[in-house]
Protein backbone atom coordinates (compact mmCIF):
# COMPACT_ATOMS: atom_id res chain seq x y z
CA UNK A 1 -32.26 0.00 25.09
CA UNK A 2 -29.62 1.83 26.65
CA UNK A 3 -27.57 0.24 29.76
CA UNK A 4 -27.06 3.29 32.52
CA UNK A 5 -24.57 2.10 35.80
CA UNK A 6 -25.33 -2.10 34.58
CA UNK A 7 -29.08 -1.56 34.21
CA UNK A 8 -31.20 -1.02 31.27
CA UNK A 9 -32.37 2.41 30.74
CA UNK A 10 -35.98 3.17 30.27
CA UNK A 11 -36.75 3.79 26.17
CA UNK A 12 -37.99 7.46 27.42
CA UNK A 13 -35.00 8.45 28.77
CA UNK A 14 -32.47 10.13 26.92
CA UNK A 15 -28.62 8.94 26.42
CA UNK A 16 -26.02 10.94 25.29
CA UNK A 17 -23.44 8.91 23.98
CA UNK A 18 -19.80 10.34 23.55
CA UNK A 19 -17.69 7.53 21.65
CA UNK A 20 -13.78 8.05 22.24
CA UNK A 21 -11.72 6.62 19.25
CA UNK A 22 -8.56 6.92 17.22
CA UNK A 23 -6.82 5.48 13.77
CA UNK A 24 -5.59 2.22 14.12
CA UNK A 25 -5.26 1.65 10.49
CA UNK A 26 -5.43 3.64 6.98
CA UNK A 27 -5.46 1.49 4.05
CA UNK A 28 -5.08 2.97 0.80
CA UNK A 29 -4.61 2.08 -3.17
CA UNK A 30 -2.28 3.22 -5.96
CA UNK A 31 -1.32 2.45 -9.22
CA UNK A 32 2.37 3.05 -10.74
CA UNK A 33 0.75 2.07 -14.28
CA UNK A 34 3.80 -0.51 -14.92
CA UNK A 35 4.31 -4.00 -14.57
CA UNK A 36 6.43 -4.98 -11.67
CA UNK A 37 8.30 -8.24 -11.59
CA UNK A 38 7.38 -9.25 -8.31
CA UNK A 39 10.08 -12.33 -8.42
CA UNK A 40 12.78 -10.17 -9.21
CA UNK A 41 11.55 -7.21 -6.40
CA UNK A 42 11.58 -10.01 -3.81
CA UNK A 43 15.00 -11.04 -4.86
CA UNK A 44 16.41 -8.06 -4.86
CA UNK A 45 15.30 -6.97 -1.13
CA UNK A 46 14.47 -9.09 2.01
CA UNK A 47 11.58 -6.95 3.16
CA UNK A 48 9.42 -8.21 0.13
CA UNK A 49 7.86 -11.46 0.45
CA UNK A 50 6.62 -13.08 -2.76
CA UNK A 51 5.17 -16.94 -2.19
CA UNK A 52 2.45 -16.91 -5.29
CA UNK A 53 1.56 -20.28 -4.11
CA UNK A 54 -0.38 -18.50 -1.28
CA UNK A 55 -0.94 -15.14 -2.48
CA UNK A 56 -0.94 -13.15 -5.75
CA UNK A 57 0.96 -10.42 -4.44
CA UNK A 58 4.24 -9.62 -2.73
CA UNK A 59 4.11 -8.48 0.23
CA UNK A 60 6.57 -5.33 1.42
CA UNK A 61 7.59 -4.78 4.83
CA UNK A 62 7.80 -0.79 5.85
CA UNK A 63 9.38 -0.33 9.53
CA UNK A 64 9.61 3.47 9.51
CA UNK A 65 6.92 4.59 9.47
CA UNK A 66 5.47 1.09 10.30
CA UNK A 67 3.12 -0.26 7.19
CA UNK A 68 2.99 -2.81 4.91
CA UNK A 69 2.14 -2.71 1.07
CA UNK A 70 0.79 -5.59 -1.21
CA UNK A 71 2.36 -5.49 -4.43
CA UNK A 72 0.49 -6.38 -7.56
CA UNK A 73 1.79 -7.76 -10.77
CA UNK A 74 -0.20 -5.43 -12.47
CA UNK A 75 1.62 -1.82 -10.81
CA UNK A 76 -1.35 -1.64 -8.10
CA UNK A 77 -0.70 -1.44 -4.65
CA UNK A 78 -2.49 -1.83 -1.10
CA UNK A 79 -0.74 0.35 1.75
CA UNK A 80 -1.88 -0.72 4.67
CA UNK A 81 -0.99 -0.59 8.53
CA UNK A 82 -0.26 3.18 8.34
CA UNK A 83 -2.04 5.66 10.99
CA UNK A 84 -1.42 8.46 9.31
CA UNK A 85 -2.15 9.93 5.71
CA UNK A 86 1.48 11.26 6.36
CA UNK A 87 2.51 7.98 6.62
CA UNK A 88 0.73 6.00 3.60
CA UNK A 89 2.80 8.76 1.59
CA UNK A 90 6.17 7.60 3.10
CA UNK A 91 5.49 4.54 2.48
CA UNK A 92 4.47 4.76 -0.58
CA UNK A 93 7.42 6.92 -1.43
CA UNK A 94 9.66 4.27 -0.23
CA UNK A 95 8.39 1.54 -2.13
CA UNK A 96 8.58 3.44 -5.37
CA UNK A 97 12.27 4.29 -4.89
CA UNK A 98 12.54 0.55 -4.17
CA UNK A 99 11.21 -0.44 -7.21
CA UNK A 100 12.74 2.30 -8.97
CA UNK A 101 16.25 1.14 -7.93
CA UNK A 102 15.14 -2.22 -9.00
CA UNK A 103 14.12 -1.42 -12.57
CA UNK A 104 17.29 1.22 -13.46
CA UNK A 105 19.54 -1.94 -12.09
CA UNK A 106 17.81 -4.45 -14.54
CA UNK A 107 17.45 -1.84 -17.14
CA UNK A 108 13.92 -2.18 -17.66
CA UNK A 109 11.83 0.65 -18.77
């Protein structure tokens, strides 16, 4: 049953319910179909935390626009944190040139 002004409405009575809302929170996957070092990445730059001990993946810290992405061993990646689809592309744009800069300075293909 419905609650109308703190009481309970009766089950004959119709409610029209108009929910307000707005994105808090996009997460999204990719895959760069490579193998990242993730030691190396989080040597290489202080917004990447890698403690294996506690989690698989190394975690990268985006502040504009404000996200975070879980990096993966295996090339995948969660974005996450990101409110817009705008966003998850930045993001993901600036992890790759991360990781780009990372590879062409340790030469590996």
């Amino acid at each position: 049953m419905a609650q109308e002004g703190g009481q309970i409405a009766p089950p004959h009575k119709h409610v029209v319910l108009r929910p307000t809302y707005r994105v808090e929170n996009i997460v999204a996957s990719a895959d760069l179909n490579i193998e990242l070092d993730l030691y190396g990445l989080a040597s290489s730059s202080h917004d990447i935390d890698y403690e294996p001990e506690q989690f698989p993946g190394a975690i990268l810290k985006i502040h504009e626009p404000k996200a975070a992405l879980l990096l993966f061993k295996n090339g995948k990646m969660i974005c996450t944190g990101a409110r817009t689809v705008a966003d998850v592309n930045r993001a993901v744009a600036q992890a790759v040139e991360l990781i780009k800069k990372f590879r062409a300075s340790h030469h590996v293909r």
